[in-house]
N, C-alpha and C. Protein backbone atom coordinates (compact mmCIF):
# COMPACT_ATOMS: atom_id res chain seq x y z
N UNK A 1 61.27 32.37 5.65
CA UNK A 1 59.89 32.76 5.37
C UNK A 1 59.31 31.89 4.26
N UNK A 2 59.82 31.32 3.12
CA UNK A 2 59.05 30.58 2.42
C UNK A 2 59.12 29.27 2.55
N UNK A 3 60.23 29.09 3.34
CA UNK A 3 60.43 27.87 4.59
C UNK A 3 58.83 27.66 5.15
N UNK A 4 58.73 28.51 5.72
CA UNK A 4 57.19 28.65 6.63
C UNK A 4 56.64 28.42 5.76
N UNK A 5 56.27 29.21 4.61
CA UNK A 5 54.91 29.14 3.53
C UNK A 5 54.87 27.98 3.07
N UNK A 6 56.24 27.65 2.50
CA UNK A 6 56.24 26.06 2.18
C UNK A 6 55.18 25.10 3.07
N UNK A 7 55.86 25.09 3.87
CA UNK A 7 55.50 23.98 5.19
C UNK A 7 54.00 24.07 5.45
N UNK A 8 53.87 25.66 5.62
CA UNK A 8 51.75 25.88 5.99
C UNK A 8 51.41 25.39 4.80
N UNK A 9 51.77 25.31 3.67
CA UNK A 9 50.87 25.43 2.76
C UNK A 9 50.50 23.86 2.40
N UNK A 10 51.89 23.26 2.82
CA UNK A 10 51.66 21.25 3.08
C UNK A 10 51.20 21.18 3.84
N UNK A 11 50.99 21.41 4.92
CA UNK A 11 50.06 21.08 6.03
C UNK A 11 48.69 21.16 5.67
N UNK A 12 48.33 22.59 5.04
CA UNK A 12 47.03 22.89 4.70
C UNK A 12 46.55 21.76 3.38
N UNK A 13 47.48 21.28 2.71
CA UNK A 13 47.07 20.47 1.65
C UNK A 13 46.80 19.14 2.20
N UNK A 14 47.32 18.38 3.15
CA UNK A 14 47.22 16.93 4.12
C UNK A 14 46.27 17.22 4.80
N UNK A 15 45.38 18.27 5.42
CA UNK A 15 44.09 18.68 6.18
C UNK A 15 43.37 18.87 5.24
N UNK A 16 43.32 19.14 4.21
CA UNK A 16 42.41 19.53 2.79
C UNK A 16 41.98 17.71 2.36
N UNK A 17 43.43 16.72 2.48
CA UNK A 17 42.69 15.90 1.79
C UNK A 17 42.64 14.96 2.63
N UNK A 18 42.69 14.71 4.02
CA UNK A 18 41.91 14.29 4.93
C UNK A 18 40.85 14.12 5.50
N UNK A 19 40.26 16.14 5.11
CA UNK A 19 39.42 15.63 5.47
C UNK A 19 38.18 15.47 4.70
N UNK A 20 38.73 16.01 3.37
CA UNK A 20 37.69 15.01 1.94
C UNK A 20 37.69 13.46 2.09
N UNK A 21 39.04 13.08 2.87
CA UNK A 21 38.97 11.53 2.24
C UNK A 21 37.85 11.03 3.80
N UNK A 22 36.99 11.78 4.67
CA UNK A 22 36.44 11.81 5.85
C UNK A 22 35.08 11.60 5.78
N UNK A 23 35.16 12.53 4.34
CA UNK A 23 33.53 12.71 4.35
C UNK A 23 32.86 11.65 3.42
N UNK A 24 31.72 11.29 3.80
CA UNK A 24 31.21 10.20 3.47
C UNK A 24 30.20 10.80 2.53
N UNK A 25 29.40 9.92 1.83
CA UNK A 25 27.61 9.98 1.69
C UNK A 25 26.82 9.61 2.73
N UNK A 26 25.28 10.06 2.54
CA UNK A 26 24.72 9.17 2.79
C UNK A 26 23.30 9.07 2.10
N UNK A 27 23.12 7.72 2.07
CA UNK A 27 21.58 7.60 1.50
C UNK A 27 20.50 7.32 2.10
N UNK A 28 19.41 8.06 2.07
CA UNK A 28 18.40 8.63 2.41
C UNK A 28 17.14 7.29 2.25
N UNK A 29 16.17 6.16 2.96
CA UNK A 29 15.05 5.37 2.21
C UNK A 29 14.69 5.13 3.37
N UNK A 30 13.41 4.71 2.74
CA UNK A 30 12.54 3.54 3.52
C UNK A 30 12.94 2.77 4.42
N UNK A 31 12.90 2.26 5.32
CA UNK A 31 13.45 1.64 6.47
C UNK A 31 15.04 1.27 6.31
N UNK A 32 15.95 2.41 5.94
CA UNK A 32 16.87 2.83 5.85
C UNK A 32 17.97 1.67 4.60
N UNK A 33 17.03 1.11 3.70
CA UNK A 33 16.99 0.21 3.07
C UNK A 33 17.42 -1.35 3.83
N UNK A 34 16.81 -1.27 4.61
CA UNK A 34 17.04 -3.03 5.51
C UNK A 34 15.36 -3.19 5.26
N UNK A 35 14.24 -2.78 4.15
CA UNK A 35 13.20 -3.42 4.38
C UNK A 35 12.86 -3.95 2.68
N UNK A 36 13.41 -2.97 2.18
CA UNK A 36 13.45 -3.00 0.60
C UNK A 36 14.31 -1.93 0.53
N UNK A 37 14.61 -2.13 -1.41
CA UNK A 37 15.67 -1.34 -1.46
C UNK A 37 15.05 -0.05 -2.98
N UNK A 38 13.96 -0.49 -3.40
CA UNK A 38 12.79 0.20 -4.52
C UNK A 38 14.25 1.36 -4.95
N UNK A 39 13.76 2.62 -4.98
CA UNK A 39 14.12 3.67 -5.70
C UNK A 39 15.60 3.88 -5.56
N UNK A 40 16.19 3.80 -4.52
CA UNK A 40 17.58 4.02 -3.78
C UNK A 40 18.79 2.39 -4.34
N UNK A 41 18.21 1.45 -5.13
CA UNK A 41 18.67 0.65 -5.24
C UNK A 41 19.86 1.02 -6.53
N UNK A 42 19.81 1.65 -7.01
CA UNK A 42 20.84 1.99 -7.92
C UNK A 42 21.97 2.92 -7.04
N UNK A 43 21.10 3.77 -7.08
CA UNK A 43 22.52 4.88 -6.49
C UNK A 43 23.22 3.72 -5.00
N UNK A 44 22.21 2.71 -4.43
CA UNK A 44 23.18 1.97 -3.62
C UNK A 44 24.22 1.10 -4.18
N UNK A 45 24.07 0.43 -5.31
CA UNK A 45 24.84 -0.74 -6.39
C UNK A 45 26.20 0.41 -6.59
N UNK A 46 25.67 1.45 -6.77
CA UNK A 46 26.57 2.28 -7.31
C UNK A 46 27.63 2.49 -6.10
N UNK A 47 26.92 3.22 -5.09
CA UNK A 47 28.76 2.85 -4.21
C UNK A 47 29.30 1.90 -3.51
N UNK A 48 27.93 1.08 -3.52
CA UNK A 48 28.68 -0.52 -3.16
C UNK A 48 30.41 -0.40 -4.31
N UNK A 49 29.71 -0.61 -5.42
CA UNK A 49 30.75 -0.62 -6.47
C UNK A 49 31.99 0.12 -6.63
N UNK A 50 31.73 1.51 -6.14
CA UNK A 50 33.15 2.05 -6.02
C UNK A 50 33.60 2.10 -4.72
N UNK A 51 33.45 1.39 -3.64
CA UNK A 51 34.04 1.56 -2.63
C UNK A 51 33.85 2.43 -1.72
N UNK A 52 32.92 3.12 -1.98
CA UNK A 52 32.82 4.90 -1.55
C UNK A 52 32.30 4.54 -0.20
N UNK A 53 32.67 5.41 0.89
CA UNK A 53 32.39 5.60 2.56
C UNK A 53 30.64 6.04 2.37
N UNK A 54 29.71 5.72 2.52
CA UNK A 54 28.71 5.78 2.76
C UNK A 54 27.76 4.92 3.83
N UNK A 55 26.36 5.68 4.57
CA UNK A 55 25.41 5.66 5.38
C UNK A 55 24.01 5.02 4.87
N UNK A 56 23.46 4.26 5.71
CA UNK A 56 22.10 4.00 4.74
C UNK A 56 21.37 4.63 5.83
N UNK A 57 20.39 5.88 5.88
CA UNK A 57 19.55 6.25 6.86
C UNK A 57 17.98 6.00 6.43
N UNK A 58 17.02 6.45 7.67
CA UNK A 58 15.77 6.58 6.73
C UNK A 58 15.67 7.98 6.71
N UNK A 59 14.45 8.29 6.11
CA UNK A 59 14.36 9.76 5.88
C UNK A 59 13.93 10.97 6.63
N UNK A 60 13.49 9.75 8.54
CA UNK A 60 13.74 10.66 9.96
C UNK A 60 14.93 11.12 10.24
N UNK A 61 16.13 10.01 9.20
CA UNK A 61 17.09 10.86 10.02
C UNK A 61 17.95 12.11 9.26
N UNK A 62 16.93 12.90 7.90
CA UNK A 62 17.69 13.77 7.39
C UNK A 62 17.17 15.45 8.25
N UNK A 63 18.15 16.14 8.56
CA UNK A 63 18.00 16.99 10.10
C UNK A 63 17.51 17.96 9.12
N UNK A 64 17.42 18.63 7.41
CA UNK A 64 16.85 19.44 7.42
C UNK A 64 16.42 19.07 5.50
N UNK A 65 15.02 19.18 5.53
CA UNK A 65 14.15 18.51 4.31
C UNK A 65 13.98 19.45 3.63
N UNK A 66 15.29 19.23 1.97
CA UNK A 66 14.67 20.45 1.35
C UNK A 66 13.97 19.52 0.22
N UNK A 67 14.16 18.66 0.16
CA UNK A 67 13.52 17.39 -0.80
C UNK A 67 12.03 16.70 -0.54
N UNK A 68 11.30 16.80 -1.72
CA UNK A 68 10.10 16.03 -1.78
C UNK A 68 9.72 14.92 -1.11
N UNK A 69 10.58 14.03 -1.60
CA UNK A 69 10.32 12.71 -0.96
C UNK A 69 11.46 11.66 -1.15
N UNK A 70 12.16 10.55 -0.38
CA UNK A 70 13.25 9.57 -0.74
C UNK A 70 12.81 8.58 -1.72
N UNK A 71 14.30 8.35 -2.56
CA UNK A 71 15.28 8.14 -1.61
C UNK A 71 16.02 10.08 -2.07
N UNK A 72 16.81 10.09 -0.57
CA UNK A 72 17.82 11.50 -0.85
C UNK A 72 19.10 11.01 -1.04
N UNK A 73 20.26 11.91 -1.67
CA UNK A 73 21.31 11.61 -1.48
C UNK A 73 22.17 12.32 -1.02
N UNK A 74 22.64 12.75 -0.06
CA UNK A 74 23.57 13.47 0.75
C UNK A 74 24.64 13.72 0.29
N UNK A 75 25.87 14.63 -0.34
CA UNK A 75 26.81 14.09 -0.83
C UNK A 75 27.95 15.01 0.21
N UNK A 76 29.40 14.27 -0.04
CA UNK A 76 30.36 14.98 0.96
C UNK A 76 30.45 16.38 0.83
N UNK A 77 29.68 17.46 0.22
CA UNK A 77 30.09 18.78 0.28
C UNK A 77 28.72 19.42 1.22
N UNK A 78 27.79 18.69 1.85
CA UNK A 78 27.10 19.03 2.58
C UNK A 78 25.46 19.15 1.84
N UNK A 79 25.65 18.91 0.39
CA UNK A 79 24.51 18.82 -0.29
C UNK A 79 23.58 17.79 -0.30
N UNK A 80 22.23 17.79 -0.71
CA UNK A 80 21.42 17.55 -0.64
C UNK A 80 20.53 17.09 -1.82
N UNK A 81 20.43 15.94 -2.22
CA UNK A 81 19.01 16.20 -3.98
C UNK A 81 18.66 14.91 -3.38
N UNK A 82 17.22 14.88 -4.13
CA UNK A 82 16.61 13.71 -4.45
C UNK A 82 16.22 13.42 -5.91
N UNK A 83 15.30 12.39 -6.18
CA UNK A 83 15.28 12.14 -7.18
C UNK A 83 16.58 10.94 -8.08
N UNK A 84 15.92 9.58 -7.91
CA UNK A 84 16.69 8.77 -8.52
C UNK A 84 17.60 9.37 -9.45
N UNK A 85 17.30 9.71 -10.63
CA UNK A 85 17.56 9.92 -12.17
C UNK A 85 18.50 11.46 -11.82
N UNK A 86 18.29 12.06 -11.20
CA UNK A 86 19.29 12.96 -10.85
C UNK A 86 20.38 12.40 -10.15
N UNK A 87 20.21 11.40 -8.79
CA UNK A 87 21.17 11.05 -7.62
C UNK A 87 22.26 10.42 -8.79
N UNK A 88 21.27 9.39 -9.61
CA UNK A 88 22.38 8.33 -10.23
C UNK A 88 23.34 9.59 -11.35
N UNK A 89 22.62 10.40 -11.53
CA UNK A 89 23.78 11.28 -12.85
C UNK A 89 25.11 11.82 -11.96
N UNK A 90 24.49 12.67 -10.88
CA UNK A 90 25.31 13.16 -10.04
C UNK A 90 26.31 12.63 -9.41
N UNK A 91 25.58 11.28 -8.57
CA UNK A 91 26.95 9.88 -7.97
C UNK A 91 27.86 9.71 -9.51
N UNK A 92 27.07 9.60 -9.99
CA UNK A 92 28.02 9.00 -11.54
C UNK A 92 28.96 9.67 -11.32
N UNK A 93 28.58 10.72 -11.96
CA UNK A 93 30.45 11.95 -12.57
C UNK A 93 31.06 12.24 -11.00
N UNK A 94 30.41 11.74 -9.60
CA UNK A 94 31.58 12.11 -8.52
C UNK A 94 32.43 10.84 -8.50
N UNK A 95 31.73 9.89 -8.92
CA UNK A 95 32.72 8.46 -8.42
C UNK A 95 33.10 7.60 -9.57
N UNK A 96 32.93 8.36 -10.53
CA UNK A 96 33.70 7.59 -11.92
C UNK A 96 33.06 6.32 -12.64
N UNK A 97 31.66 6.85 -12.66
CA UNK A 97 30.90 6.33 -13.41
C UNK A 97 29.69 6.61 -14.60
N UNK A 98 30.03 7.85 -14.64
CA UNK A 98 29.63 8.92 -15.78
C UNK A 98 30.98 9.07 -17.29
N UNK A 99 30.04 8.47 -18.37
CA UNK A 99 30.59 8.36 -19.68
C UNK A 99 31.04 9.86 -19.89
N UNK A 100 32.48 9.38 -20.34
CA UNK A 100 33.65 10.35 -20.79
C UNK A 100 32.95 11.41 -22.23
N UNK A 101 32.59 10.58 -22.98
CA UNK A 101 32.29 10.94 -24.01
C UNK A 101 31.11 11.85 -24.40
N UNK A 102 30.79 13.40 -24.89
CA UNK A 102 29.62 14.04 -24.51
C UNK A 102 28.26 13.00 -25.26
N UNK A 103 28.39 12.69 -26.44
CA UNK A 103 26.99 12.08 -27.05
C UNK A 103 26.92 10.88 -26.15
N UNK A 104 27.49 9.93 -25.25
CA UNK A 104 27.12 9.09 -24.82
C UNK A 104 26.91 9.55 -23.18
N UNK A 105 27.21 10.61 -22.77
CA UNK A 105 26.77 11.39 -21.78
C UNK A 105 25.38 11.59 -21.47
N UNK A 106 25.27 12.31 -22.85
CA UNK A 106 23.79 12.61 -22.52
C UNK A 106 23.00 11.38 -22.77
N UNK A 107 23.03 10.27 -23.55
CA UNK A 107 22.43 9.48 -23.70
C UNK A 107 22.31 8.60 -22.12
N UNK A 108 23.53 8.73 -22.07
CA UNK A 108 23.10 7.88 -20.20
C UNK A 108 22.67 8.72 -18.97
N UNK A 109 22.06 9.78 -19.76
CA UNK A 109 21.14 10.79 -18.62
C UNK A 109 19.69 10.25 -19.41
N UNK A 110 19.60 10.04 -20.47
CA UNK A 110 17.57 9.89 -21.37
C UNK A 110 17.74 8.51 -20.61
N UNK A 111 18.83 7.47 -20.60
CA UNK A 111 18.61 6.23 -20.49
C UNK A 111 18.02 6.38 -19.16
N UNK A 112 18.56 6.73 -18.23
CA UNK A 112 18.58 6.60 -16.46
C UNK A 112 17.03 7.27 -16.05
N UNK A 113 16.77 8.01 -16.99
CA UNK A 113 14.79 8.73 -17.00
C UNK A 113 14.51 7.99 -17.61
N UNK A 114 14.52 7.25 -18.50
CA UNK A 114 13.68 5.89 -18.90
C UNK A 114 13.64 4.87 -17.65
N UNK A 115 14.90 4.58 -17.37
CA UNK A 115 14.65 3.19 -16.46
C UNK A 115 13.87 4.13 -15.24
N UNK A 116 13.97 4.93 -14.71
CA UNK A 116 12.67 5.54 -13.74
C UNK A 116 11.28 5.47 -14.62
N UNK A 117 11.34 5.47 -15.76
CA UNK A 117 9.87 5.24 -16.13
C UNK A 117 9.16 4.36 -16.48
N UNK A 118 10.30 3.36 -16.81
CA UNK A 118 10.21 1.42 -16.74
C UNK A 118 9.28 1.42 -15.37
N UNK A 119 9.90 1.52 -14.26
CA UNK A 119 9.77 1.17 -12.82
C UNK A 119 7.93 1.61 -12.86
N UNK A 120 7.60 3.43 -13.50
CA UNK A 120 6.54 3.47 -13.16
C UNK A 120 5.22 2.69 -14.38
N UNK A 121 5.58 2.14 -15.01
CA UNK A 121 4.89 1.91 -15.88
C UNK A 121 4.61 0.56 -15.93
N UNK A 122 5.40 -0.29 -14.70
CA UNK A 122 5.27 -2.28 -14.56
C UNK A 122 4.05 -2.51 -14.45
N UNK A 123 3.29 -1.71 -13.65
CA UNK A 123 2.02 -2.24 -14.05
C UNK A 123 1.24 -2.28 -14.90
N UNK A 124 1.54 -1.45 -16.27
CA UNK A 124 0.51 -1.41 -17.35
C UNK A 124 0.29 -2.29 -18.31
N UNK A 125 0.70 -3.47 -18.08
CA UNK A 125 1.00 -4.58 -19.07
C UNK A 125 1.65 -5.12 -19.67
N UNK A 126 1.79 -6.45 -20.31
CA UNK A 126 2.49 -6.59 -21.07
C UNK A 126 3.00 -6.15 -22.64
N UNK A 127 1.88 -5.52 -23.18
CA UNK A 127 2.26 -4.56 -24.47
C UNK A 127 3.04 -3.64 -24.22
N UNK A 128 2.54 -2.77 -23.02
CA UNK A 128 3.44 -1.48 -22.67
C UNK A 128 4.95 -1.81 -22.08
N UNK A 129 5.18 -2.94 -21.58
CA UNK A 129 6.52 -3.24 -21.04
C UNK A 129 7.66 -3.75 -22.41
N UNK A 130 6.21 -5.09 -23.62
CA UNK A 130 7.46 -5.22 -24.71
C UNK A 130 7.87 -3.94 -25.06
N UNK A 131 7.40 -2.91 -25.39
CA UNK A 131 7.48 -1.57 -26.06
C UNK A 131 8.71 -0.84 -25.51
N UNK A 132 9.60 -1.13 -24.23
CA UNK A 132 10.24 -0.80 -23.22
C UNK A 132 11.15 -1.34 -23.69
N UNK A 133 11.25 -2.80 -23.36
CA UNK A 133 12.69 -4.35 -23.37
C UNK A 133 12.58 -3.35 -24.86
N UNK A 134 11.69 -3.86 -25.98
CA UNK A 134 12.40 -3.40 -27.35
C UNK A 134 12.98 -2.12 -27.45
N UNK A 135 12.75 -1.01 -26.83
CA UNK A 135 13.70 0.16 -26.42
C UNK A 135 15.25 0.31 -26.09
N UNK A 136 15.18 -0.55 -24.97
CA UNK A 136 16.36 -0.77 -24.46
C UNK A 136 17.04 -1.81 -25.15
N UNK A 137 16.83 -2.37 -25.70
CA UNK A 137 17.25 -3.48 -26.59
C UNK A 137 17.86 -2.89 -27.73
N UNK A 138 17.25 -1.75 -28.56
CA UNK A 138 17.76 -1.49 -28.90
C UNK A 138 18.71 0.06 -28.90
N UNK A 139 19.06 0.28 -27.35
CA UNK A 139 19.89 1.10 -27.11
C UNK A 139 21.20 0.48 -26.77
N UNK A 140 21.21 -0.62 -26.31
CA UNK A 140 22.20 -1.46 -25.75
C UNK A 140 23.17 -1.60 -26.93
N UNK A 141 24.54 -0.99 -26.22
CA UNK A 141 25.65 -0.97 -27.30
C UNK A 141 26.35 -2.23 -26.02
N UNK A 142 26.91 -3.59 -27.19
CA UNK A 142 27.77 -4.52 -26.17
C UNK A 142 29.30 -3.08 -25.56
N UNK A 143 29.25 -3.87 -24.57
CA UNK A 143 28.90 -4.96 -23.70
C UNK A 143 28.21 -4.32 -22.36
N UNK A 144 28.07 -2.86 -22.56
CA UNK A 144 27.24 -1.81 -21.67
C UNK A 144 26.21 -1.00 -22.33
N UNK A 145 25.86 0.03 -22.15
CA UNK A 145 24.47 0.73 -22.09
C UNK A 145 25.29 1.99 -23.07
N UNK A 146 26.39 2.25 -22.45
CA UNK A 146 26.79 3.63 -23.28
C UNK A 146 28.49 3.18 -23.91
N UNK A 147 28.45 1.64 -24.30
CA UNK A 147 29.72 1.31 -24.81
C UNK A 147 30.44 0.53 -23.85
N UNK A 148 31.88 0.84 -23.78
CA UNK A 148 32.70 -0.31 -23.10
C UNK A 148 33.00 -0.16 -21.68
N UNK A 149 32.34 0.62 -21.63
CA UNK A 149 32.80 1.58 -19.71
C UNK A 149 31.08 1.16 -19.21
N UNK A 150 31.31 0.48 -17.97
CA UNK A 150 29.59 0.54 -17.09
C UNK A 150 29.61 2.08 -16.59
N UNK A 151 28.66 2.41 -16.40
CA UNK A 151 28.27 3.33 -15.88
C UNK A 151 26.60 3.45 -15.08
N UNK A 152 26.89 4.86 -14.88
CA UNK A 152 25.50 4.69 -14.05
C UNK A 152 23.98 4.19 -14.20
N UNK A 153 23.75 4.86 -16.54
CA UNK A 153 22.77 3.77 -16.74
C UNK A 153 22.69 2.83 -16.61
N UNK A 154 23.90 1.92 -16.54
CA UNK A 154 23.40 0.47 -16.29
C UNK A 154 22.83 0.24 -14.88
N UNK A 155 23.59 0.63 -13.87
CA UNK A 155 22.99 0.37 -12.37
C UNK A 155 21.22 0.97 -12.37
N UNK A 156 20.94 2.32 -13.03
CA UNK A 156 19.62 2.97 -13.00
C UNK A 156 18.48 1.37 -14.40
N UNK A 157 19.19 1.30 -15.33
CA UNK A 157 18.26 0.24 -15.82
C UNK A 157 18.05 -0.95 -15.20
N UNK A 158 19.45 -1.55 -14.82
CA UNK A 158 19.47 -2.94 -13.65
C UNK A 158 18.24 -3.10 -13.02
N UNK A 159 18.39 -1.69 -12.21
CA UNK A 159 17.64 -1.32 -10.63
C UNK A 159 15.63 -1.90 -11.40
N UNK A 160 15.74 -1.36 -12.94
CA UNK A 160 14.06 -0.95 -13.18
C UNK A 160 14.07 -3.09 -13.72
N UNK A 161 14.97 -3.56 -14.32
CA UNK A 161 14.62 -4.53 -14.63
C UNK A 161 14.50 -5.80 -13.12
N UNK A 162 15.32 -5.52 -12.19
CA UNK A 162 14.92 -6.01 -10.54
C UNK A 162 13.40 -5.96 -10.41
N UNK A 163 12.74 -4.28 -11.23
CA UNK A 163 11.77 -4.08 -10.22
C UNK A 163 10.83 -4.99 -11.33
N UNK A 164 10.75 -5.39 -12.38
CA UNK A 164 10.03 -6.32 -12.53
C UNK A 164 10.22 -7.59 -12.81
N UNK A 165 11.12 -7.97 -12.13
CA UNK A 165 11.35 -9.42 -12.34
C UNK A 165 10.62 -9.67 -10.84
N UNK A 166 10.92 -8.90 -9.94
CA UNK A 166 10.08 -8.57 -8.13
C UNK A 166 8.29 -9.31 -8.60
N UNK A 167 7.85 -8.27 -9.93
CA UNK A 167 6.35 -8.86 -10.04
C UNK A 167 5.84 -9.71 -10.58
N UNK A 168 4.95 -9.99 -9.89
CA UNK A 168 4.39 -11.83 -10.44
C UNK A 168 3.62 -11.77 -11.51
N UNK A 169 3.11 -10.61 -11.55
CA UNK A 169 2.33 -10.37 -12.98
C UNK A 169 3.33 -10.24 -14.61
N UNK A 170 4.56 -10.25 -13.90
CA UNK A 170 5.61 -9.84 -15.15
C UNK A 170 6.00 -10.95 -15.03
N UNK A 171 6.20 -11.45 -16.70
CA UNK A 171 7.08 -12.72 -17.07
C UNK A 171 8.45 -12.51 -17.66
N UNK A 172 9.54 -11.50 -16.86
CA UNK A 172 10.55 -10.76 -17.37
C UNK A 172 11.31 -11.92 -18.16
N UNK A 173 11.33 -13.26 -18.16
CA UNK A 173 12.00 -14.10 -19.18
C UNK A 173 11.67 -14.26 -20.59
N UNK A 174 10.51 -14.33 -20.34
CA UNK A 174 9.31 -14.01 -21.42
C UNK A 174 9.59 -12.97 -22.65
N UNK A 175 9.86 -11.79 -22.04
CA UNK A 175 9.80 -10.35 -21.99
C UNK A 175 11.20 -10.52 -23.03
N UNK A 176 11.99 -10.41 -22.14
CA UNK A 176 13.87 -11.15 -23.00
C UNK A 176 13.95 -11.47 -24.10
N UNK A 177 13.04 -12.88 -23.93
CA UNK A 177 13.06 -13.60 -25.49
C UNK A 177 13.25 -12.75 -26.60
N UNK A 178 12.53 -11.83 -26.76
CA UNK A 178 12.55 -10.90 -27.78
C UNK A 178 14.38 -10.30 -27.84
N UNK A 179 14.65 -9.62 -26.65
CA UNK A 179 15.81 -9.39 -26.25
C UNK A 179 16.74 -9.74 -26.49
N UNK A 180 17.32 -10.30 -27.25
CA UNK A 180 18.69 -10.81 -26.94
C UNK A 180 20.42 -10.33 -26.05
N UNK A 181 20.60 -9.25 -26.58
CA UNK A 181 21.35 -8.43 -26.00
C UNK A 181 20.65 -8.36 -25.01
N UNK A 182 19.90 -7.67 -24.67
CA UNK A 182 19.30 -6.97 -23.03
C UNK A 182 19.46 -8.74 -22.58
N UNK A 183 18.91 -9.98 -22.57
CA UNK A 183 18.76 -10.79 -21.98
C UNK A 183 20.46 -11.34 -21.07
N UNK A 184 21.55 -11.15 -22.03
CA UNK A 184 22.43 -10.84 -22.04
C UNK A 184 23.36 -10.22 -20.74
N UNK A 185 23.22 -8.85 -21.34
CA UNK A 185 23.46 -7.86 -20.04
C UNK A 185 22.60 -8.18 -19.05
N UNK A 186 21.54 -8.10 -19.27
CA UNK A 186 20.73 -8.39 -17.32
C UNK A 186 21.73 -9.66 -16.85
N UNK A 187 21.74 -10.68 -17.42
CA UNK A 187 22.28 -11.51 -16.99
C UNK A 187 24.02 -11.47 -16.19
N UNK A 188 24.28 -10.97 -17.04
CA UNK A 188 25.92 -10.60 -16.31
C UNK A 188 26.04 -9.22 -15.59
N UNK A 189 24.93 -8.42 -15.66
CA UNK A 189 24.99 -7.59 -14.98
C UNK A 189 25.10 -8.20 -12.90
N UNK A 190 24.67 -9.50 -13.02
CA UNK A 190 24.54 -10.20 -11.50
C UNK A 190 25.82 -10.22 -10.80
N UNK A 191 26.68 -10.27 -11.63
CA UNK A 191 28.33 -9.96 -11.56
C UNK A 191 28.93 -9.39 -11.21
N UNK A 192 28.30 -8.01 -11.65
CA UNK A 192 29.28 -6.87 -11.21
C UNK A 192 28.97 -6.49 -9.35
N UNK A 193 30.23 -5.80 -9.28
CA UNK A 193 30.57 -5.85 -7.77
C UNK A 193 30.04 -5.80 -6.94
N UNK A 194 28.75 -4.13 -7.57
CA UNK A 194 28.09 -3.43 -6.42
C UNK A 194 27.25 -4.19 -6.67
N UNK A 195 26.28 -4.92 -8.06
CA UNK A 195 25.11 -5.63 -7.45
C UNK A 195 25.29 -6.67 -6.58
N UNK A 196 26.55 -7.62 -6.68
CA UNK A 196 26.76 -8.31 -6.29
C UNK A 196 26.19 -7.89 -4.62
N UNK A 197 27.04 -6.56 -4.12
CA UNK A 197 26.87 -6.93 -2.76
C UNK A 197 25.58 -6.69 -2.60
N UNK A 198 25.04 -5.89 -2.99
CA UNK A 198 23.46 -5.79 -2.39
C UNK A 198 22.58 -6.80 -2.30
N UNK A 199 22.74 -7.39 -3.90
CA UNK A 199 21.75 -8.90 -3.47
C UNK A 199 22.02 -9.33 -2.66
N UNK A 200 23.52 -9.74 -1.98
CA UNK A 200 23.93 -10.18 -0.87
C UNK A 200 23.50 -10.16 0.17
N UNK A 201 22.95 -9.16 0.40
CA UNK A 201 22.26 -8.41 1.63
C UNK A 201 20.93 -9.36 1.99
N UNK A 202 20.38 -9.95 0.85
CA UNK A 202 18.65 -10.68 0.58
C UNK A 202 17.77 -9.25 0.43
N UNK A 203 18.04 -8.27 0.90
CA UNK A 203 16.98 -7.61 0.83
C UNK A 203 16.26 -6.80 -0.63
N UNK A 204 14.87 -7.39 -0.44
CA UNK A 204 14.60 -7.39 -1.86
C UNK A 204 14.12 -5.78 -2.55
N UNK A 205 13.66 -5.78 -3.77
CA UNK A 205 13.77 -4.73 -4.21
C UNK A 205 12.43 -3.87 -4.07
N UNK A 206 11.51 -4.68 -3.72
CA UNK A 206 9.96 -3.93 -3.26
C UNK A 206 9.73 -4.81 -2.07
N UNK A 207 8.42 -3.96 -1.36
CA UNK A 207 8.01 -5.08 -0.25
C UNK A 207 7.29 -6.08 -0.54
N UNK A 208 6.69 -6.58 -0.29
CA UNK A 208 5.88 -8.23 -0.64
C UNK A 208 4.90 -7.58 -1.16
N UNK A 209 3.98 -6.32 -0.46
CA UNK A 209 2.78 -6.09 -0.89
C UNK A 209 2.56 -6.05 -2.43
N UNK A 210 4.57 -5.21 -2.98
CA UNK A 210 4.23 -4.76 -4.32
C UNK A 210 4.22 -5.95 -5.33
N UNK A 211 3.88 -7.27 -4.60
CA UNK A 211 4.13 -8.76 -5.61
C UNK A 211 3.16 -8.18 -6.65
């Protein structure tokens, strides 16, 4: 008899992590990101980077909408959120890219709502953008965002400094100068794995219209 229990209870543990290791993501955009990659471009860098089994859909193909608007993020327990600055906190701490440490925790949750507010604010000029780089400039601890571990702020700031280097009205080199560190990290941030593959892809980070 504990012969048996033994045995069900291994069995039940090899079906337990089968079929976690089964379930995928998936992410939710705009022409299922093969047209641009705008809001969804972080949380994508992000599992490019860890390897993680994931979907790129558009947002016809999510079967039941409890979310505003994409990008969504699907995750393997059958859930559902949107919202960049949430997806990237959430992917973070599932795939091991959420800071260990609580004060630098929360700091790479203010950082990751800033770089969503970088993104909405590219058009207001160049005063309002130095006011930003000098922000982040001076949040930037070498040789990452929250210390010696990357994490998800960096992919969520990456994603906002893409989106204006994308506009022609922004002179993001310009912008740097001031920067040093940030000029820095953007720069080697081209490196790391997951951006790596996405640029790979060519597909850019807004559509043409948003030049």
């Amino acid at each position: 008899s504990s012969d048996r229990h033994t045995t069900s209870s291994f069995q039940k543990l090899i079906a337990d992590t089968s079929s976690k290791a089964s379930m995928a993501y998936t992410l939710f955009y705009h022409t299922s990101c093969k047209g641009f990659t705008g809001r969804a471009a972080a949380p994508y860098m992000m599992l490019e980077h860890t390897g993680s089994e994931f979907a790129l859909k558009g947002k016809e193909d999510l079967a039941v909408d409890t979310c505003f608007a994409p990008p969504m993020l699907a995750f393997p327990d059958g859930s559902t959120i949107a919202q960049t600055s949430a997806m990237c906190i959430a992917l973070g701490q599932e795939v091991g890219l959420a800071p260990k440490d609580p004060a630098a925790s929360r700091k790479a949750m203010q950082l990751t709502c800033d770089a969503a507010d970088v993104l909405s604010d590219m058009g207001k000029g160049d005063e309002r953008l130095a006011k930003w780089i000098a922000h982040l400039e001076a949040c930037l601890s070498a040789p990452y965002f929250c210390g010696a571990d990357l994490s998800y702020a960096d992919f969520a700031v990456y994603a906002s400094m893409l989106g204006l280097d994308f506009k022609a009205a922004v002179d993001l080199p310009k912008l740097l100068e001031a920067a040093p560190k940030l000029a820095q990290w953007n720069a080697e941030m081209k490196d790391v794995e997951g951006v790596k593959k996405v640029l790979a892809t060519g597909v850019p980070i807004l559509p043409e219209s948003f030049k």
